[in-house]
C-alpha atoms as a PDB file:
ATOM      1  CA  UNK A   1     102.151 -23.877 105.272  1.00  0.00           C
ATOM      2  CA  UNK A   2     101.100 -21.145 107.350  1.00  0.00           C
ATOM      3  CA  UNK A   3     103.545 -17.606 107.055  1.00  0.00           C
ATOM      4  CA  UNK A   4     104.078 -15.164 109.762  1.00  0.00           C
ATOM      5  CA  UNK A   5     102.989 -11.908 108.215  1.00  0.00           C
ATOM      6  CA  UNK A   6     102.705  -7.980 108.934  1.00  0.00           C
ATOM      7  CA  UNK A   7     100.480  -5.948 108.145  1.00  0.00           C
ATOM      8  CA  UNK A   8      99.434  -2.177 108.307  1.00  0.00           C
ATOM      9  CA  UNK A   9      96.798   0.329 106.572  1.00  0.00           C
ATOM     10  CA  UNK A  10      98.505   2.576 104.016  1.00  0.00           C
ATOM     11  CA  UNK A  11      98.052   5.594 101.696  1.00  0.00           C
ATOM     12  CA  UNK A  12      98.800   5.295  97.872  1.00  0.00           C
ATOM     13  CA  UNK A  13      98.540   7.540  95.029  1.00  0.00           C
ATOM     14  CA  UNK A  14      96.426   7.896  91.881  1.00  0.00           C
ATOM     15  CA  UNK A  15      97.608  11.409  91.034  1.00  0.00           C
ATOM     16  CA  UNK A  16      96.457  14.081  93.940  1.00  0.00           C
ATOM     17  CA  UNK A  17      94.476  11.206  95.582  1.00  0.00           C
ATOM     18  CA  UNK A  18      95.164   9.416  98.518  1.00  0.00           C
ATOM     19  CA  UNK A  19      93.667   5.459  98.230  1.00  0.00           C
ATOM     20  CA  UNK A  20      93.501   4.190 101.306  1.00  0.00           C
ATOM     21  CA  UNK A  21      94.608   0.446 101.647  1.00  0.00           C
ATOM     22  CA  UNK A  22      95.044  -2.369 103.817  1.00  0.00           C
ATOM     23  CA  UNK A  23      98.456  -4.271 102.921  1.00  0.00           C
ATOM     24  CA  UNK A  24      99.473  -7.808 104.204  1.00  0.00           C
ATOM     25  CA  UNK A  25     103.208  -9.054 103.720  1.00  0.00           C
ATOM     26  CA  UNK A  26     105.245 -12.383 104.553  1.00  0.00           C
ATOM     27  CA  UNK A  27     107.819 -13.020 106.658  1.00  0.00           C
ATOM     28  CA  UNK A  28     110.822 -13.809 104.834  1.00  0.00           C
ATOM     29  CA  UNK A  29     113.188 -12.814 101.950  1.00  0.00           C
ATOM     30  CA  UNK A  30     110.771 -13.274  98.495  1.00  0.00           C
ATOM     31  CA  UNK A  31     110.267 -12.743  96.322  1.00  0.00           C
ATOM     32  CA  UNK A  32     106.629 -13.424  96.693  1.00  0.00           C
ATOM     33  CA  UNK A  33     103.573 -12.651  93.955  1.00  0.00           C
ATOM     34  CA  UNK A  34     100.940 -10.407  94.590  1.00  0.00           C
ATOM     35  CA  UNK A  35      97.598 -10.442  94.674  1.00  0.00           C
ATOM     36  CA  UNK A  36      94.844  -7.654  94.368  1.00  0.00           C
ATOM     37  CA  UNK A  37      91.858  -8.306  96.853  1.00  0.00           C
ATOM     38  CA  UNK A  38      88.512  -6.520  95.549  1.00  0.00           C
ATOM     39  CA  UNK A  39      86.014  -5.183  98.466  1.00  0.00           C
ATOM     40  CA  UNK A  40      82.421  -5.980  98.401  1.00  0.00           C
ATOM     41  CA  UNK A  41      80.338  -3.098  98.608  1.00  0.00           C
ATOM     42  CA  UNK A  42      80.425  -3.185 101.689  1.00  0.00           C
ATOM     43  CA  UNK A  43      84.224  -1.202 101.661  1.00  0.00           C
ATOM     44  CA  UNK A  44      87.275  -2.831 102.971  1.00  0.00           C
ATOM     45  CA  UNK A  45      85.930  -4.499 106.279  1.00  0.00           C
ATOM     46  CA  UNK A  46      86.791  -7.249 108.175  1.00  0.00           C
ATOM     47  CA  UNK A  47      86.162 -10.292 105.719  1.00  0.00           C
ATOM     48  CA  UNK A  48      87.964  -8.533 102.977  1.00  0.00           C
ATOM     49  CA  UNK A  49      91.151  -7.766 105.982  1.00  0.00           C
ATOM     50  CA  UNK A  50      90.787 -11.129 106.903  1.00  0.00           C
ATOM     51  CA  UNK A  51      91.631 -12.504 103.266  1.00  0.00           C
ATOM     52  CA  UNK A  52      94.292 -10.260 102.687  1.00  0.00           C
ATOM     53  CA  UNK A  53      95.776 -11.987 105.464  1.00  0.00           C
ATOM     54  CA  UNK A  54      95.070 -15.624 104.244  1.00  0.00           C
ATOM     55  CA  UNK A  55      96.567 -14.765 101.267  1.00  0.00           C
ATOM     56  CA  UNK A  56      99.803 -13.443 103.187  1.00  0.00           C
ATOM     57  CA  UNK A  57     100.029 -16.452 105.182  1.00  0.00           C
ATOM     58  CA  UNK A  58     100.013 -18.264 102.163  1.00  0.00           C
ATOM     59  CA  UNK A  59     103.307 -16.561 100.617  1.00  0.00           C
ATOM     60  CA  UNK A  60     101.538 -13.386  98.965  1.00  0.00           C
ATOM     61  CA  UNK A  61     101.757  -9.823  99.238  1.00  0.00           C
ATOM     62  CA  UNK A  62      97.918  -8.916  99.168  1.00  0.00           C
ATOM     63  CA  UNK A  63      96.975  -5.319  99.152  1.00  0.00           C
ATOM     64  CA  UNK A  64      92.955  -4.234  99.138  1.00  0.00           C
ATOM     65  CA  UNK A  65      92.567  -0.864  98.029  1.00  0.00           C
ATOM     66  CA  UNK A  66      89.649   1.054  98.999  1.00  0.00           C
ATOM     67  CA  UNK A  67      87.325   1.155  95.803  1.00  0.00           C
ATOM     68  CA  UNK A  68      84.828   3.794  97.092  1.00  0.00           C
ATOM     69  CA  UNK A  69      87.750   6.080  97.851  1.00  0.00           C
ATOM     70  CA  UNK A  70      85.636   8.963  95.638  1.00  0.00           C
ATOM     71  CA  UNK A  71      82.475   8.056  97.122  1.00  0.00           C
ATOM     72  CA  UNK A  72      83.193   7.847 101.197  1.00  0.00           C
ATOM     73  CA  UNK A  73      86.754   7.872 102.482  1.00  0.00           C
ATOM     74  CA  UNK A  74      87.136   5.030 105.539  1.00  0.00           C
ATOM     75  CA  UNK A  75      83.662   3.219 104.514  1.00  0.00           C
ATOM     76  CA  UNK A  76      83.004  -0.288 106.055  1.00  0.00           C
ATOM     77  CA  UNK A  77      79.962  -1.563 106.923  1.00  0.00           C
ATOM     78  CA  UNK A  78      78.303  -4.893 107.483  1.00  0.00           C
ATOM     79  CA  UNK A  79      75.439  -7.114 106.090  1.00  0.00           C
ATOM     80  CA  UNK A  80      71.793  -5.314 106.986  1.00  0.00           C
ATOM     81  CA  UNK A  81      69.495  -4.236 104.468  1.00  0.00           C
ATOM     82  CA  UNK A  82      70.607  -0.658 105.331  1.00  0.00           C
ATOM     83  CA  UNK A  83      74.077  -1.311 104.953  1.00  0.00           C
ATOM     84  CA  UNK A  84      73.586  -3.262 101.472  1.00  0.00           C
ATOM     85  CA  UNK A  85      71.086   0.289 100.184  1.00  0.00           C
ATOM     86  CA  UNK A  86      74.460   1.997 100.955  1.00  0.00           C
ATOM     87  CA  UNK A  87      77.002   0.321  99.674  1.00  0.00           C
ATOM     88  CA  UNK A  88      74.787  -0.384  96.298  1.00  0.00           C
ATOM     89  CA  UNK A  89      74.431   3.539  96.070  1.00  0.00           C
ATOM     90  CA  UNK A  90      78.310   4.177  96.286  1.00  0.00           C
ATOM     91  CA  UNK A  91      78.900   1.356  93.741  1.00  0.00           C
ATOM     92  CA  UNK A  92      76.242   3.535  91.305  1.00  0.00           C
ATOM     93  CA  UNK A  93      78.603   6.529  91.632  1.00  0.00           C
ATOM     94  CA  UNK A  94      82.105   4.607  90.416  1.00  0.00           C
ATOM     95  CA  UNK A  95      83.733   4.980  87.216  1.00  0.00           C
ATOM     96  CA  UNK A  96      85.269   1.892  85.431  1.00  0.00           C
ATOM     97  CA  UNK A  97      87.910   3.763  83.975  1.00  0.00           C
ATOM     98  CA  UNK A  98      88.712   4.961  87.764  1.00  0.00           C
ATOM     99  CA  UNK A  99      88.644   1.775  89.322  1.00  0.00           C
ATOM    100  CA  UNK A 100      90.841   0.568  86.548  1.00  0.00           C
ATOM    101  CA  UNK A 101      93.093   3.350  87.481  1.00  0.00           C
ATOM    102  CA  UNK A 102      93.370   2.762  91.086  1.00  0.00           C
ATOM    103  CA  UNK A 103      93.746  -0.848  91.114  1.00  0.00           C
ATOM    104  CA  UNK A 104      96.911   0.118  88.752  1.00  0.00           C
ATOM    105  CA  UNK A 105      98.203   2.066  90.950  1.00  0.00           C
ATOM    106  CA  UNK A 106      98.154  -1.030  93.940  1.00  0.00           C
ATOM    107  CA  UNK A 107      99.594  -3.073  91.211  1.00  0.00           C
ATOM    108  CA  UNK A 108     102.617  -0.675  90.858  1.00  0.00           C
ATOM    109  CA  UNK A 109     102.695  -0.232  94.740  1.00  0.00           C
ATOM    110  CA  UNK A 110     103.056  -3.942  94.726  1.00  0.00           C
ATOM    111  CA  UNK A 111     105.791  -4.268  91.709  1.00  0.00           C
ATOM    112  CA  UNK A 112     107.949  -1.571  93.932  1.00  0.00           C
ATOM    113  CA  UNK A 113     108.041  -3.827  96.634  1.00  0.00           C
ATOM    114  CA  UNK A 114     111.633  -5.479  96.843  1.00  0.00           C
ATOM    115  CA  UNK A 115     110.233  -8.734  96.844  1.00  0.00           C
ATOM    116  CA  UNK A 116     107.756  -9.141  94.945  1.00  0.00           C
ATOM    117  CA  UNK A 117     107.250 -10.922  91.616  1.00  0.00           C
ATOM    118  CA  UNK A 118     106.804  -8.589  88.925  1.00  0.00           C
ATOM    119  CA  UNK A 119     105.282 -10.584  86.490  1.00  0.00           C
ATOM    120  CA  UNK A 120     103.509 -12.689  88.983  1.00  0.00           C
ATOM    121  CA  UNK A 121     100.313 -10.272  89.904  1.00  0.00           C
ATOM    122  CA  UNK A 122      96.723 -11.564  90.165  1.00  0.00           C
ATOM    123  CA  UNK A 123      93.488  -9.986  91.582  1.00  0.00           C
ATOM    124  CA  UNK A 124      90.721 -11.297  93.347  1.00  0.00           C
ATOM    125  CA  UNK A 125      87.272  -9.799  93.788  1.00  0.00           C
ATOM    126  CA  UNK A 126      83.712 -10.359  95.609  1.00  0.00           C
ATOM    127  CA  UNK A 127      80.340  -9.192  94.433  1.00  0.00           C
ATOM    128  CA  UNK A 128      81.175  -5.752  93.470  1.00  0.00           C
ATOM    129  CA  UNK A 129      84.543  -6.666  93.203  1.00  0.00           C
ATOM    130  CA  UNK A 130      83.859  -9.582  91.241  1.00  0.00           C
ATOM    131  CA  UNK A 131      82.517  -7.419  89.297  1.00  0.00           C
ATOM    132  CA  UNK A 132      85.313  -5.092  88.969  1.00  0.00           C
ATOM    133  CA  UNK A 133      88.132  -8.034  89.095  1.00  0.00           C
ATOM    134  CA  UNK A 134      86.331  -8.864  85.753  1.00  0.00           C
ATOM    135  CA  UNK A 135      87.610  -5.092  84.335  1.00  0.00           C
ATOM    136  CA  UNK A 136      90.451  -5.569  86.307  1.00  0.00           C
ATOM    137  CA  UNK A 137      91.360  -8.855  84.081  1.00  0.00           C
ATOM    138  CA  UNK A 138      91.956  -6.528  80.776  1.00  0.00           C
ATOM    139  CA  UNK A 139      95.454  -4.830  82.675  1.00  0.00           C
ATOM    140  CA  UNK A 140      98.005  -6.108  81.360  1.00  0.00           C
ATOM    141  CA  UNK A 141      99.978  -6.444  85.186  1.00  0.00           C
ATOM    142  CA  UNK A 142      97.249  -9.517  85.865  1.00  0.00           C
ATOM    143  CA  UNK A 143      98.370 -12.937  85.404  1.00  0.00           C
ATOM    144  CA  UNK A 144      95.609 -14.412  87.590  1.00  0.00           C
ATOM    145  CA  UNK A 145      92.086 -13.481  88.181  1.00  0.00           C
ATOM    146  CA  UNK A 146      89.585 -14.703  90.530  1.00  0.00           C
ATOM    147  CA  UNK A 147      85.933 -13.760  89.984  1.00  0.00           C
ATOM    148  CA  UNK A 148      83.196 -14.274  92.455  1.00  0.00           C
ATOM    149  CA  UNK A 149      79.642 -13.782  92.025  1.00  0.00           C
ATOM    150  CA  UNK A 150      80.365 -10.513  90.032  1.00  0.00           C
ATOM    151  CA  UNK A 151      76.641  -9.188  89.078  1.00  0.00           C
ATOM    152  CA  UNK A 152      76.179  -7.042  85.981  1.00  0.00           C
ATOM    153  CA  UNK A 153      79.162  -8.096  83.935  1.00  0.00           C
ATOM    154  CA  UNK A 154      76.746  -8.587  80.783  1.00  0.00           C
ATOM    155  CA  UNK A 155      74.794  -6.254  81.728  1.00  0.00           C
ATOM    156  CA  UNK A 156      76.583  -2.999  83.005  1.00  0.00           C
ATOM    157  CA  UNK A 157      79.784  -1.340  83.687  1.00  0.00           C
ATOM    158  CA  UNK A 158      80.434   1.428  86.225  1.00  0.00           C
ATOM    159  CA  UNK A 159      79.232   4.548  85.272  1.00  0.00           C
ATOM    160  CA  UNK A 160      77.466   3.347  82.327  1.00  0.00           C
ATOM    161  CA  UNK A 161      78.809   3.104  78.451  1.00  0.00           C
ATOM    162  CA  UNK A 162      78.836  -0.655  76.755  1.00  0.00           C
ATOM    163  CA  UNK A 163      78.746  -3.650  79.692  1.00  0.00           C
ATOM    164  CA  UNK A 164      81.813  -5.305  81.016  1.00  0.00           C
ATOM    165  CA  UNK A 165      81.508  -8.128  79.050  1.00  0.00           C
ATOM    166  CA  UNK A 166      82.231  -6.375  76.079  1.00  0.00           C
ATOM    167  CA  UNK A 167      85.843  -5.825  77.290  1.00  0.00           C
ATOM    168  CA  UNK A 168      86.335  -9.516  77.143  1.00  0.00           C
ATOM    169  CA  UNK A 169      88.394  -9.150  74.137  1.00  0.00           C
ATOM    170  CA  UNK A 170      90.728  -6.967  75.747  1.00  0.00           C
ATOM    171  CA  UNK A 171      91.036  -9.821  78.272  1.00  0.00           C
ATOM    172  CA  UNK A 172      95.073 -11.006  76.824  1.00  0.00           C
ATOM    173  CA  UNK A 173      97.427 -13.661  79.006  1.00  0.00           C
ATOM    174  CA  UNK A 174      95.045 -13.730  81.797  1.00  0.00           C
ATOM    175  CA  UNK A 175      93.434 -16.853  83.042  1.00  0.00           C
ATOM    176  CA  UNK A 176      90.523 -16.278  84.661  1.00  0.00           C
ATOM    177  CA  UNK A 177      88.008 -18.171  87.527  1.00  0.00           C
ATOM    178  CA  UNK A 178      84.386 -17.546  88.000  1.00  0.00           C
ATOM    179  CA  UNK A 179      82.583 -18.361  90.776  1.00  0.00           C
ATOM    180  CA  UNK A 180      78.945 -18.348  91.527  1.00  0.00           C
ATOM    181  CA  UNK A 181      76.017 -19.976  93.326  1.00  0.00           C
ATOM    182  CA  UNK A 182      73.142 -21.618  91.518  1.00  0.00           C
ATOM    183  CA  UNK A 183      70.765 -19.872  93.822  1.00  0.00           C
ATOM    184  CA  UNK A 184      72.173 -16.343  93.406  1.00  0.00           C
ATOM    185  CA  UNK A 185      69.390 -14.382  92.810  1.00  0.00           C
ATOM    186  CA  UNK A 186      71.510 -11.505  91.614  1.00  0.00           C
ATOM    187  CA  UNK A 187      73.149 -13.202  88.770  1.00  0.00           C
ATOM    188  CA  UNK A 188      71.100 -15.565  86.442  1.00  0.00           C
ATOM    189  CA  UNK A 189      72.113 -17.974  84.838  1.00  0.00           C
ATOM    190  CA  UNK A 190      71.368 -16.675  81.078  1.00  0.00           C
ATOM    191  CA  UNK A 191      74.038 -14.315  82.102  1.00  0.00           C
ATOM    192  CA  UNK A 192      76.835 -16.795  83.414  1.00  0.00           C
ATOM    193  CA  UNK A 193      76.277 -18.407  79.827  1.00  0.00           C
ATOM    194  CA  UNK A 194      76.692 -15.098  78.406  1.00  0.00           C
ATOM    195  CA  UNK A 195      80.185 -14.860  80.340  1.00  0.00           C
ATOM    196  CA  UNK A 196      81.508 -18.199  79.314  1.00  0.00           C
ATOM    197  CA  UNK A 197      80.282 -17.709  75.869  1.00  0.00           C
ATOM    198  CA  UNK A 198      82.184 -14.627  75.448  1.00  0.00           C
ATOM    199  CA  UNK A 199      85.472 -15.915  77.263  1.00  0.00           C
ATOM    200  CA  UNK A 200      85.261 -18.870  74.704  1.00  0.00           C
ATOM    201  CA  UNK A 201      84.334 -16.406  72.046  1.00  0.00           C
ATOM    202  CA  UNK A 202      87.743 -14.374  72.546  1.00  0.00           C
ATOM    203  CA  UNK A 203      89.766 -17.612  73.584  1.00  0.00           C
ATOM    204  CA  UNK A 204      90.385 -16.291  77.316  1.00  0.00           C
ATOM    205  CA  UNK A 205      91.757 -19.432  79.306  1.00  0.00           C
ATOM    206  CA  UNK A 206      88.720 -19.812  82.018  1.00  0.00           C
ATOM    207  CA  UNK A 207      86.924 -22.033  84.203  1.00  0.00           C
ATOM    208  CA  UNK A 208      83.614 -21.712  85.167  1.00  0.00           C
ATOM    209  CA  UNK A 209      82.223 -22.628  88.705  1.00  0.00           C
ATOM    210  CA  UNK A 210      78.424 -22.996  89.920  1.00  0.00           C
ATOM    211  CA  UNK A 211      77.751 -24.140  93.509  1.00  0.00           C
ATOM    212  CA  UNK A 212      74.567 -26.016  93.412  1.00  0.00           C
ATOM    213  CA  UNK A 213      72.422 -24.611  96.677  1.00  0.00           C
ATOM    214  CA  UNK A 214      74.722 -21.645  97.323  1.00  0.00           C
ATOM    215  CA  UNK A 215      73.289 -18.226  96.990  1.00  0.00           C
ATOM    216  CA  UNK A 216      75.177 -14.871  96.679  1.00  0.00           C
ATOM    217  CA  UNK A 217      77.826 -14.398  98.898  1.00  0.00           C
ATOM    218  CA  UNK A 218      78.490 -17.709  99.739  1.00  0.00           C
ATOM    219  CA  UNK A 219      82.148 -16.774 100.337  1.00  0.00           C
ATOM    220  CA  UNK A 220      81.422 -14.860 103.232  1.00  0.00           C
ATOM    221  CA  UNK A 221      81.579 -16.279 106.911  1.00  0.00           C
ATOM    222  CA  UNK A 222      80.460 -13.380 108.433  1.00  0.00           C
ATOM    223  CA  UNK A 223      77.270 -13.632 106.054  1.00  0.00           C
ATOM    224  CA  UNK A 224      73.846 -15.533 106.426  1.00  0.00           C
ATOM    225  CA  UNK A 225      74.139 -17.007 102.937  1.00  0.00           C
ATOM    226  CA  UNK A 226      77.713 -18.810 103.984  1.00  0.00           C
ATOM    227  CA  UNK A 227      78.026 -21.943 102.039  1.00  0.00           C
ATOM    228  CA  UNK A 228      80.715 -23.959 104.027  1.00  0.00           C
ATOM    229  CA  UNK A 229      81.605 -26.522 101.500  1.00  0.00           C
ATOM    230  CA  UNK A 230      80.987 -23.850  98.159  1.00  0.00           C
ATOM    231  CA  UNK A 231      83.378 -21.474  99.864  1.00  0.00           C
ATOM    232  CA  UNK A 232      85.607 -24.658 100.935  1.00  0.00           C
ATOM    233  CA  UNK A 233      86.560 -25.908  97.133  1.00  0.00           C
ATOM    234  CA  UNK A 234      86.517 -22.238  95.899  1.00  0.00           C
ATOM    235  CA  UNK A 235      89.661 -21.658  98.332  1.00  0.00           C
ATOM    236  CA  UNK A 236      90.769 -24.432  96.938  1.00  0.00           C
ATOM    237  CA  UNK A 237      90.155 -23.228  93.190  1.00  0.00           C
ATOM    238  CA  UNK A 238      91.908 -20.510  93.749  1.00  0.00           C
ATOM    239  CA  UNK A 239      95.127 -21.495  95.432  1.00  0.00           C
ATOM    240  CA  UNK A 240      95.396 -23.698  92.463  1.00  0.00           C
ATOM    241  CA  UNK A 241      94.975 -20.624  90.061  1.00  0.00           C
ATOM    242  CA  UNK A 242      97.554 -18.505  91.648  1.00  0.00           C
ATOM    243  CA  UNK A 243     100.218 -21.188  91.939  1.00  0.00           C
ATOM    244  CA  UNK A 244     100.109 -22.304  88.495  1.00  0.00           C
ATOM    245  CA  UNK A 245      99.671 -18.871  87.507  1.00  0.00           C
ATOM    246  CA  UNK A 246     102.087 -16.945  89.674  1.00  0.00           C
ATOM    247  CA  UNK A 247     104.615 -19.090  91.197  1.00  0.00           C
ATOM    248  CA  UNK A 248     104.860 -21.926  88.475  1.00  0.00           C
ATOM    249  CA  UNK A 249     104.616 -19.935  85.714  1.00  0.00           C
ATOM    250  CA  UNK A 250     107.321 -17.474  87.301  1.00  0.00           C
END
């Protein structure tokens, strides 16, 4: 069932910083769950807009907080080489602890909305955000979490110190996706063993997926490397995680 929704850009607060975000909210009384959506590094653009409202017509409060807030207030770009040089050289300047930070802070934005579900939170992030959905995981607000293509999770964090992966551990009454294509030539696939390895190691409940012939971004519509039926099931996937995880659970 398709909602009607509203939406509208807002400013929230991580101490003396404004975050910009883009916010996406039912029709209706709630209360709904809410869900996180983690920008590419390509900032939040229209693909990550355009989930935020798939996710709204779907029952959820979605809110996508800008992640290179620090780095370049308002940044969006698209898919050239150019644009994917910049975006990579924000993501070098973030800080895992203040990524974890501001993504708290649109968790408590959501949790002081009337209707929605405290306890029924979950995050979802793309490439960079994959990446940083992974970190996102260990907060103890996120019930749900939704991985795709995240490159560098075994083998770097933001702003250096021990990679991601080591944080597994810390990973406690999540459940946690992870997508990826079989032909991404960003992630291989020593390290998506090294990622379900670890989430078996600390007995995090998981499921791994790998589209065979998709590439990196296969999500993406408004990308060349679009995998129609790869980004199909995924959708899928992860409608399935979020309602067992935030409305059945509830």
């Amino acid at each position: 069932m398709i909602q009607e929704i509203k939406t509208k850009s807002i400013k929230i607060k991580n101490g003396t910083l404004g975050i910009d975000a883009y916010l996406a909210i039912p029709e209706g009384q709630g209360p709904f769950p809410g869900i996180v959506v983690l920008q590419e590094i390509f900032g939040v653009n229209d693909h990550i807009r355009d989930l935020t409202r798939r996710f709204a017509q779907k029952g959820y409060i979605a809110i996508a907080p800008a992640l290179y807030q620090r780095q370049a207030p308002g940044f969006e770009t698209g898919y050239t080489a150019e644009d994917i040089k910049i975006g990579k050289q924000y993501k070098e300047q973030t800080q895992a602890e203040e990524l974890l930070g501001d993504i708290q802070v649109a968790i408590n934005y959501l949790i002081s909305q009337t209707p929605v579900k405290s306890n029924g939170i979950g995050c979802i992030g793309f490439c960079f955000g994959g990446h940083v959905a992974y970190l996102a995981s260990t907060l103890s607000d996120i019930y749900a979490t939704a991985s795709f293509y995240g490159a560098g999770i075994a083998t770097w964090t933001p702003g250096g110190d021990e990679p991601t992966i080591s944080r597994t551990k810390d990973i406690k009454g999540t459940t946690i996706y992870c997508f990826f294509g079989q032909k991404d030539a960003s992630i291989p696939q020593t390290e998506v063993n090294q990622i379900k390895a670890a989430l078996e190691r600390h007995q995090v409940l998981h499921r791994i997926f790998a589209y065979e012939g998709a590439e990196h971004g296969f999500f993406c519509d408004q990308r060349a490397s679009y995998n129609k039926e790869a980004a199909t099931d995924a959708w899928q996937q992860v409608m399935r995680l979020f309602k067992e995880e935030l409305e059945l659970a509830c």
